[in-house]
Protein backbone atom coordinates (compact mmCIF):
# COMPACT_ATOMS: atom_id res chain seq x y z
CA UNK A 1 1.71 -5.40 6.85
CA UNK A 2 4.88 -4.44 5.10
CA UNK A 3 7.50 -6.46 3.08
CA UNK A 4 10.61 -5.96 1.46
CA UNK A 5 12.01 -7.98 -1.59
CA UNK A 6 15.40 -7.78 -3.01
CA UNK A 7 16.63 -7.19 -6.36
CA UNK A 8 19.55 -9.31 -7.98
CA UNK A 9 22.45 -9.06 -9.55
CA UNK A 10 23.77 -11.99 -11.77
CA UNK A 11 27.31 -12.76 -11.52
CA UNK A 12 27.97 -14.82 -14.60
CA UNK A 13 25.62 -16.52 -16.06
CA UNK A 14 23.36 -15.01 -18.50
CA UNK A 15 20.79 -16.36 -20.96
CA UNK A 16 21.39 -19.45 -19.32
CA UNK A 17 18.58 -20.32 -16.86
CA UNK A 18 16.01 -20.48 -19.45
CA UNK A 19 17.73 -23.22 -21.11
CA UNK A 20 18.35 -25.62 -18.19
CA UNK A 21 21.87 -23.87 -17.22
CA UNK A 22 23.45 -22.84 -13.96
CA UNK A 23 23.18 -19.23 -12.98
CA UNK A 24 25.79 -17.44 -9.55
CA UNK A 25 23.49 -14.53 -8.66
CA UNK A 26 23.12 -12.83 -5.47
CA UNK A 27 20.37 -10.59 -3.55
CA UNK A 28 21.65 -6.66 -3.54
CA UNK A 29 20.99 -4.18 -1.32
CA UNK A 30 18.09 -2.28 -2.92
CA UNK A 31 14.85 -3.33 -2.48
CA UNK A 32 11.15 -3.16 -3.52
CA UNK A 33 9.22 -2.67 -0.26
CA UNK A 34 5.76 -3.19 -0.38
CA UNK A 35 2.54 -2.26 2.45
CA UNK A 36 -0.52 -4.21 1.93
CA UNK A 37 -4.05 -3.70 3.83
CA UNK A 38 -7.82 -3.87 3.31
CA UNK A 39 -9.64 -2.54 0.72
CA UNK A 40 -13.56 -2.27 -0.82
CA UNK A 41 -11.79 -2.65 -4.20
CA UNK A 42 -8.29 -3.56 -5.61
CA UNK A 43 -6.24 -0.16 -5.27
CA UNK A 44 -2.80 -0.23 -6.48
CA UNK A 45 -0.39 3.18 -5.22
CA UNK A 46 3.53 3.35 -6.64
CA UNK A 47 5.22 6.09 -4.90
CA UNK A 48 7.89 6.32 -7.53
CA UNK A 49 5.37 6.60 -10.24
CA UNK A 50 3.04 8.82 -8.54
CA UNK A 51 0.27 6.78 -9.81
CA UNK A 52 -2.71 5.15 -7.80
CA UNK A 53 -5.20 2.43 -10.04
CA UNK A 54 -8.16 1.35 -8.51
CA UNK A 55 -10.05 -1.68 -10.02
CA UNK A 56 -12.89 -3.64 -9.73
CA UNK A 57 -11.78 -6.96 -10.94
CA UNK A 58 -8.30 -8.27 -12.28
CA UNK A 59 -7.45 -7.17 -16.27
CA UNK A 60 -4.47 -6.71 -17.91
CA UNK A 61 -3.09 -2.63 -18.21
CA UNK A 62 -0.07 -3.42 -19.87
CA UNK A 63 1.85 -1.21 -17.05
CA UNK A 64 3.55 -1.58 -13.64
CA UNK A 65 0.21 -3.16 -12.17
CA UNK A 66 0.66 -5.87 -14.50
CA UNK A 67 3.54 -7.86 -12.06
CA UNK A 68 0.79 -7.71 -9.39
CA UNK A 69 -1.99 -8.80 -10.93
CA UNK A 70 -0.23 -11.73 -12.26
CA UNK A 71 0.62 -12.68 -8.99
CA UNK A 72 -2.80 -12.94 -7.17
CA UNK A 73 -4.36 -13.95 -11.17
CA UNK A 74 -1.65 -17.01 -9.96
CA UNK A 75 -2.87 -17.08 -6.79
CA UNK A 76 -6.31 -17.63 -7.70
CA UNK A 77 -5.00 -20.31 -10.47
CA UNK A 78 -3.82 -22.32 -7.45
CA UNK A 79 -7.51 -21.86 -5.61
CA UNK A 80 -6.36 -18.84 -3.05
CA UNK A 81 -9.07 -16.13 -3.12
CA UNK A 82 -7.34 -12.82 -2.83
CA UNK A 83 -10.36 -10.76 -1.93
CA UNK A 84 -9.51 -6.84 -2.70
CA UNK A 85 -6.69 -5.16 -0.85
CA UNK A 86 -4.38 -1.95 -1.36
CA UNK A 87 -0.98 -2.54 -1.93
CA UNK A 88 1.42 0.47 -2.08
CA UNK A 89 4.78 -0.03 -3.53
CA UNK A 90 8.00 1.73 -3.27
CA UNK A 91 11.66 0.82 -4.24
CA UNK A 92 14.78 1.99 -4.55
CA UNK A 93 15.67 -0.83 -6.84
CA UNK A 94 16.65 1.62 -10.41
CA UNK A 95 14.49 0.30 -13.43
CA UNK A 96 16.05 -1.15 -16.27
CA UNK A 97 19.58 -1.98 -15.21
CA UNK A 98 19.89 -5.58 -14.80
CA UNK A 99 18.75 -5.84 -11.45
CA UNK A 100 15.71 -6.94 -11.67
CA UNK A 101 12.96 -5.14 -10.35
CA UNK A 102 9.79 -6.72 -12.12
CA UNK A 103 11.10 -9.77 -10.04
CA UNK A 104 11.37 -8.03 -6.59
CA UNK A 105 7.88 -6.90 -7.21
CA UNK A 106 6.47 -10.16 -8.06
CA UNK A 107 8.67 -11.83 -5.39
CA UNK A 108 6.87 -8.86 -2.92
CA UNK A 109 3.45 -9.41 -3.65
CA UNK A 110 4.03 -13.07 -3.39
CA UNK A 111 5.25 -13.10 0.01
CA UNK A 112 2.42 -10.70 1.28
CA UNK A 113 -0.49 -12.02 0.03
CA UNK A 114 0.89 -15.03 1.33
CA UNK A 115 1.34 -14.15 4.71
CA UNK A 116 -1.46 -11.25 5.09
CA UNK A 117 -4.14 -14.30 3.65
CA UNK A 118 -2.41 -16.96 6.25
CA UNK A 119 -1.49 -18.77 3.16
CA UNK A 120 1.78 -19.16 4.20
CA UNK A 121 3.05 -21.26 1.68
CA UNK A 122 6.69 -22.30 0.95
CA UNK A 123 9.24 -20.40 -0.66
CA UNK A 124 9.65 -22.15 -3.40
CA UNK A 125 6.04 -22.12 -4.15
CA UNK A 126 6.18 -18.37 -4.17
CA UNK A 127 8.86 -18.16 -6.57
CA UNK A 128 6.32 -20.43 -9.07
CA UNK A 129 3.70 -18.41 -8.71
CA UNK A 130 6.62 -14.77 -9.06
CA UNK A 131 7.44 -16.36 -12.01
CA UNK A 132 4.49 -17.68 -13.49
CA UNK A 133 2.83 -14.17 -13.44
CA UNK A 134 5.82 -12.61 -15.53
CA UNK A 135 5.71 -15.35 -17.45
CA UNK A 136 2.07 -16.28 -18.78
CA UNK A 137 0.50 -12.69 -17.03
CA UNK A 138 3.11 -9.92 -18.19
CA UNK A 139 3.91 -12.28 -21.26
CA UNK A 140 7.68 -12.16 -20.67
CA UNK A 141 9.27 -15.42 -21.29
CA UNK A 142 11.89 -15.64 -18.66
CA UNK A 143 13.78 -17.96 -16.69
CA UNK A 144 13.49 -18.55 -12.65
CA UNK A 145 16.77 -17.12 -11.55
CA UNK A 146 15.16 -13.68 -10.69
CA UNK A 147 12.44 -14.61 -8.74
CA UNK A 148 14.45 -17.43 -6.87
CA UNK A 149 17.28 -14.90 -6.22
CA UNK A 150 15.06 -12.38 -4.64
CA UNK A 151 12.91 -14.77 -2.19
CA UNK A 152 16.06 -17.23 -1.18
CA UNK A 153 19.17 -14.35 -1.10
CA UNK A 154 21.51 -14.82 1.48
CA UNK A 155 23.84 -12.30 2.80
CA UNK A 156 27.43 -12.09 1.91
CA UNK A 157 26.35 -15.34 -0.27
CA UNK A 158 26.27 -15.93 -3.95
CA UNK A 159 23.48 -18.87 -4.87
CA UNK A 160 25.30 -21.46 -7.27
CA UNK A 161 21.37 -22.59 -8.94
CA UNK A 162 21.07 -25.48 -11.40
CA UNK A 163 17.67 -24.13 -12.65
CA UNK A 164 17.28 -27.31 -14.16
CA UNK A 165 16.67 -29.42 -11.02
CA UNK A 166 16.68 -26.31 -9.02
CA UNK A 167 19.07 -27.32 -6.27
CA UNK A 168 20.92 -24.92 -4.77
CA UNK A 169 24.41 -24.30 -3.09
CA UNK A 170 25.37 -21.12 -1.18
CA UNK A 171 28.77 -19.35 -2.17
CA UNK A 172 30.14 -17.07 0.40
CA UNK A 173 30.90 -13.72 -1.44
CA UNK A 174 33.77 -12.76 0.87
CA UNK A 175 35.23 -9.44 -1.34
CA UNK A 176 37.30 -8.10 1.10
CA UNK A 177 39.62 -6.14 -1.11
CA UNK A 178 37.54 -6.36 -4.04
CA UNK A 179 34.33 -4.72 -4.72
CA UNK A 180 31.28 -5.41 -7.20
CA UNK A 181 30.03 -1.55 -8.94
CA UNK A 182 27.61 -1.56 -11.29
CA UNK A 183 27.54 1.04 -14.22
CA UNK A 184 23.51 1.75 -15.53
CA UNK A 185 23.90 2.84 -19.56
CA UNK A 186 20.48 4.58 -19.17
CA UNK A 187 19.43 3.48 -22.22
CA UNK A 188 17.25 0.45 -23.00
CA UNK A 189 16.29 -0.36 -26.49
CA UNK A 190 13.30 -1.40 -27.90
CA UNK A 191 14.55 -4.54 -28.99
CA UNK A 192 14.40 -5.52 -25.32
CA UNK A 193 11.83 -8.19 -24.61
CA UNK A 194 10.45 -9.34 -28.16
CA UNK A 195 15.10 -10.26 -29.11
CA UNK A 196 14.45 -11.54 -25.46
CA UNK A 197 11.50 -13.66 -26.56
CA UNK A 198 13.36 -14.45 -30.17
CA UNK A 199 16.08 -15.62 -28.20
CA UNK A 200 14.06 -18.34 -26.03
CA UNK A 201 12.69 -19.46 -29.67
CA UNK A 202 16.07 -19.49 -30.96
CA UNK A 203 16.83 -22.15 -28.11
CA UNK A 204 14.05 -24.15 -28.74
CA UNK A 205 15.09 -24.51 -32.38
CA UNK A 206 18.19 -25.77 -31.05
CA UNK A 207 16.60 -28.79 -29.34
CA UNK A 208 14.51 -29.52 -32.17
CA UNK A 209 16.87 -29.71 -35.03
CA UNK A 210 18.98 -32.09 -32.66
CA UNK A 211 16.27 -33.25 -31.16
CA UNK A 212 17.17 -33.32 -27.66
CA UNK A 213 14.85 -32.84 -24.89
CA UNK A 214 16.94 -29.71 -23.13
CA UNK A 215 20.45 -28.40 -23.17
CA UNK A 216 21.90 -30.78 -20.55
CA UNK A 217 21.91 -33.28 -23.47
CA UNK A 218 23.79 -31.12 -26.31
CA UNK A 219 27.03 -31.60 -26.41
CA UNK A 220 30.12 -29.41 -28.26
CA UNK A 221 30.10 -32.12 -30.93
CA UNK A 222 26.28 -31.33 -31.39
CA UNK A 223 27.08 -27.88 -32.57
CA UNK A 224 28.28 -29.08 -35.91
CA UNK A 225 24.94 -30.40 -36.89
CA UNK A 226 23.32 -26.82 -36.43
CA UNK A 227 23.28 -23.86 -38.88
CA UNK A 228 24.60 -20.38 -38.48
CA UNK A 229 22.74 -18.78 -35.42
CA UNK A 230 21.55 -21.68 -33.74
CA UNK A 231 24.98 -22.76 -33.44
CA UNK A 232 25.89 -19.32 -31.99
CA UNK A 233 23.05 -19.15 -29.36
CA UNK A 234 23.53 -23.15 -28.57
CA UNK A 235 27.74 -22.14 -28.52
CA UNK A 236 27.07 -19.09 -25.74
CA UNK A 237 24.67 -21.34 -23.88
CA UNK A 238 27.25 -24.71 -23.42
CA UNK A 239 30.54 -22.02 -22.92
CA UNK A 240 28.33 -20.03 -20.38
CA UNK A 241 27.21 -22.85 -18.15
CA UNK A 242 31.41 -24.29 -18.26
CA UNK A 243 32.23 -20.39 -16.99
CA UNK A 244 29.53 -20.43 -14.57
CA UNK A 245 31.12 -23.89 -12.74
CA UNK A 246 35.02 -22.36 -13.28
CA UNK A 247 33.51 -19.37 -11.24
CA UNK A 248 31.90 -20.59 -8.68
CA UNK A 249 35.05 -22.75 -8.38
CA UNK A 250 37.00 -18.70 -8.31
CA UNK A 251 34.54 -17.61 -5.51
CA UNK A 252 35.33 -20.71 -3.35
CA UNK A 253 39.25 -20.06 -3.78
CA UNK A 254 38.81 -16.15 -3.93
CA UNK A 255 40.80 -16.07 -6.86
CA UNK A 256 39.14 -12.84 -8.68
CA UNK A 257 41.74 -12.64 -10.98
CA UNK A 258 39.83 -15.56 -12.98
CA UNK A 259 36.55 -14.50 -12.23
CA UNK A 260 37.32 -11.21 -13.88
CA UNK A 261 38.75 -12.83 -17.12
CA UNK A 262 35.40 -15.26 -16.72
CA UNK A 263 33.33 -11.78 -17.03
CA UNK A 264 35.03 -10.38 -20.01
CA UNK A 265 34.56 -13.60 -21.65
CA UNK A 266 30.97 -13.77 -20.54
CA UNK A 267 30.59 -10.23 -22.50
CA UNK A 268 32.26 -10.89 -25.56
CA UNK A 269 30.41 -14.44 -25.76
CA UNK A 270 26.86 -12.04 -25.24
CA UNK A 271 27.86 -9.94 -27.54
CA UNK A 272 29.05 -12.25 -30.39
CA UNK A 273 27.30 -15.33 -30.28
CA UNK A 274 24.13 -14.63 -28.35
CA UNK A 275 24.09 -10.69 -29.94
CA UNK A 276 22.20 -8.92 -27.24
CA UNK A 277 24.13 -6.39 -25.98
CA UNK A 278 24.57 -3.10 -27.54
CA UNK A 279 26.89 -0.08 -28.99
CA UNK A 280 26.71 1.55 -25.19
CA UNK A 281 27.25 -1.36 -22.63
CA UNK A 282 30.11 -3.00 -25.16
CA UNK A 283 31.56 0.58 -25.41
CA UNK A 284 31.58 0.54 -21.31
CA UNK A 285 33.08 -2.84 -21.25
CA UNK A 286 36.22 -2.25 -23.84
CA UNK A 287 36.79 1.10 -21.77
CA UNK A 288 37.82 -0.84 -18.94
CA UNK A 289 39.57 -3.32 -20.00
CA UNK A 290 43.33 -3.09 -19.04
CA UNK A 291 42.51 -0.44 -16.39
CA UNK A 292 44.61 -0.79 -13.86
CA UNK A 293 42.65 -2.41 -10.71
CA UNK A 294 39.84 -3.51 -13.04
CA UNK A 295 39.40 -7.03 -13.25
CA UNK A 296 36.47 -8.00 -15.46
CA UNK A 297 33.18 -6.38 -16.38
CA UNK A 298 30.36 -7.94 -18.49
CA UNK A 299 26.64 -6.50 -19.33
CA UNK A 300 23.98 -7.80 -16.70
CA UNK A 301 20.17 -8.66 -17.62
CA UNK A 302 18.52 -9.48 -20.71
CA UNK A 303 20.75 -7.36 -23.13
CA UNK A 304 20.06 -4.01 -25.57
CA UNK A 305 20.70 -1.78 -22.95
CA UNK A 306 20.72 -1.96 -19.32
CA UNK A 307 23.80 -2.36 -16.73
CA UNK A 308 27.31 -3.38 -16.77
CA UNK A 309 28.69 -5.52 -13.40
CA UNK A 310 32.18 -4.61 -12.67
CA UNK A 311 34.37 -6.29 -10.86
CA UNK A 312 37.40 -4.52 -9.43
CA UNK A 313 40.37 -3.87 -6.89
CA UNK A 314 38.78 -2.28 -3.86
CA UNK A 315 38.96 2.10 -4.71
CA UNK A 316 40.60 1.79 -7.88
CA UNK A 317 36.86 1.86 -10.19
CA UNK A 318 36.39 5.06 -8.14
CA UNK A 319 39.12 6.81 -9.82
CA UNK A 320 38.15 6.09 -13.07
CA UNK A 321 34.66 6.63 -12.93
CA UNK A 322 34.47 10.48 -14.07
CA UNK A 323 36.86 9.24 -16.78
CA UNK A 324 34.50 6.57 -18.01
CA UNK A 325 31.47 9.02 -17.44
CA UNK A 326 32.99 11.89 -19.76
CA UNK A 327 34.01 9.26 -22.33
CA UNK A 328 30.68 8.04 -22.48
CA UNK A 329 28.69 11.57 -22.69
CA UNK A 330 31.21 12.39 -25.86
CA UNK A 331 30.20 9.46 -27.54
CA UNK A 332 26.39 9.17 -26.63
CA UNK A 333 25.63 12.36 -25.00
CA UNK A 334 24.11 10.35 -22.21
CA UNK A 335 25.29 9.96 -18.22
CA UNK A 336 25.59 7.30 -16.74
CA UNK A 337 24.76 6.20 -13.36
CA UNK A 338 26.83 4.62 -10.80
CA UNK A 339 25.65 2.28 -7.82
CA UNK A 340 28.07 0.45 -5.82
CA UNK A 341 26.43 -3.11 -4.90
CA UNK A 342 26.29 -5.17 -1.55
CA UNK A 343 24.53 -8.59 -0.79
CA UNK A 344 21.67 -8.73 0.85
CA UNK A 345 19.20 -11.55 2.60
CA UNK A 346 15.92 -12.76 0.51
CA UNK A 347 11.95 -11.29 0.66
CA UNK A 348 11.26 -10.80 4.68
CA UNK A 349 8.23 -8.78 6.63
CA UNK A 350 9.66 -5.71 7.65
């Protein structure tokens, strides 16, 4: 049996749907497809690593494997037996930019074991168990936005997601003259997933010191009580969720004009407040601003590297990408990669 699961892209939205926020991602075109079949023992094959492990029971390698075995140790959590199987993976989702492939592949596995073991459980379930693996398996801390994105993606549809209650609306994504590009910096810095981790503490410390039960209770007057960088993380969290509702209000009118000034805003409140982006994706974002045809670009994922989503007049990012390329290779003697980014429908058998 073969799947395929989505990746995501996030809109606006970012650093929010740990903390009880509202997230506007949708399901792009690029995809983690997965075949899974009998097997004596667990064998696990990634094409695009060229790797094959074979094992006799489920441990933790601290590699690729690791968002698989989560998924059936989750699985087996919930009183499923996954007896052993080979599962073969290949994507075309690129690691590392912001679109989330760790998800796709937990979302993948999910959905197959599911279905191959007549499981068939709901989606929603699937997405617990996705996220659960990253979460207490891989030992990544993150939100649900990823895995939800990948199993319930709709095409030409954004997903307006309260990750709180985890109700969902669908906003059509109707570009026509307008397209979505987004710009990987190639880089990704250390700093990634423990600043990620620090950050989800940070949070926590917010609701303690006010002691509030989750962010839908702080308010902007709370903010005064807190000191230096909890009031910056706690600032970017309450201004992020108010840009996420003026946006989704943007889609529904197709005014992109305001959803591009919504990005840059988005960017500069990551960069100052929350401080996760970096010298590369903020030197992307302040090279186009006030291009012509560009309306707003902000850095997409968890931060310190990673991709940039750009938002622009249909053609006109095309003429400036060898511009922005060159500029970037002076300064950092890296290239960058360009992928141009369409919606796509959720985690299906293929």
């Amino acid at each position: 049996m073969k799947v395929k699961a989505p990746g995501r892209i996030n809109i606006i939205g970012e650093h929010t749907d740990y903390n009880d926020g509202y997230v506007l991602p949708f399901a792009v075109n690029r995809f983690v497809f997965l075949t899974i079949e009998d097997s004596e023992k667990f064998v696990f094959h990634s094409e695009n690593m060229n790797e094959t492990v074979e094992m006799e029971r489920i441990e933790k390698l601290n590699k690729w494997t690791d968002y698989i075995l989560g998924v059936i140790k989750a699985f087996e959590k919930r009183g499923y037996r996954v007896s052993p199987v080979k599962i073969s993976v290949s994507s075309n989702l690129p690691m590392g930019a912001g679109l989330s492939s760790s998800a796709a592949l937990e979302m993948a596995t999910a959905y197959a074991i599911s279905e191959y073991f007549g499981f068939h459980l709901p989606k929603l379930e699937l997405v617990k168990i996705a996220r659960e693996a990253e979460v207490e398996f891989v030992g990544v801390r993150c939100g649900i936005m990823d895995q939800f994105t990948s199993a319930f993606g709709k095409k030409d549809h954004a997903i307006f997601l309260d990750t709180m209650t985890l109700e969902y609306e669908y906003v059509p994504l109707k570009l026509k003259g307008y397209e979505i590009n987004l710009v990987d910096s190639n880089v990704k810095h250390e700093l990634s997933s423990s600043e990620y981790n620090k950050r989800r503490q940070e949070c926590e410390e917010v609701l303690k010191v006010l002691g509030k039960r989750g962010f839908r209770e702080v308010t902007k007057e709370d903010l005064k009580k807190l000191p230096g960088v909890l009031k910056k993380r706690a600032q970017h969290v309450l201004e992020e969720n108010e840009r996420v509702l003026r946006s989704v209000q943007a889609l529904k009118e197709g005014d992109f004009e305001t959803l591009g000034k919504l990005l840059f805003a988005s960017h500069e409140s990551l960069r100052d407040l929350y401080e996760v982006s970096c010298e590369e994706t903020d030197f992307i974002v302040d090279f186009l601003k006030g291009k012509e045809g560009i309306l707003g670009a902000r850095m997409v994922g968890g931060g310190f590297g990673g991709g940039v989503i750009v938002l622009s007049k249909k053609s006109f990012f095309e003429k400036i990408k060898e511009e922005l390329n060159d500029a970037y290779r002076d300064r950092f003697k890296i290239e960058l990669t360009f992928h141009e980014i369409e919606s796509a429908d959720g985690v299906q058998k293929i």
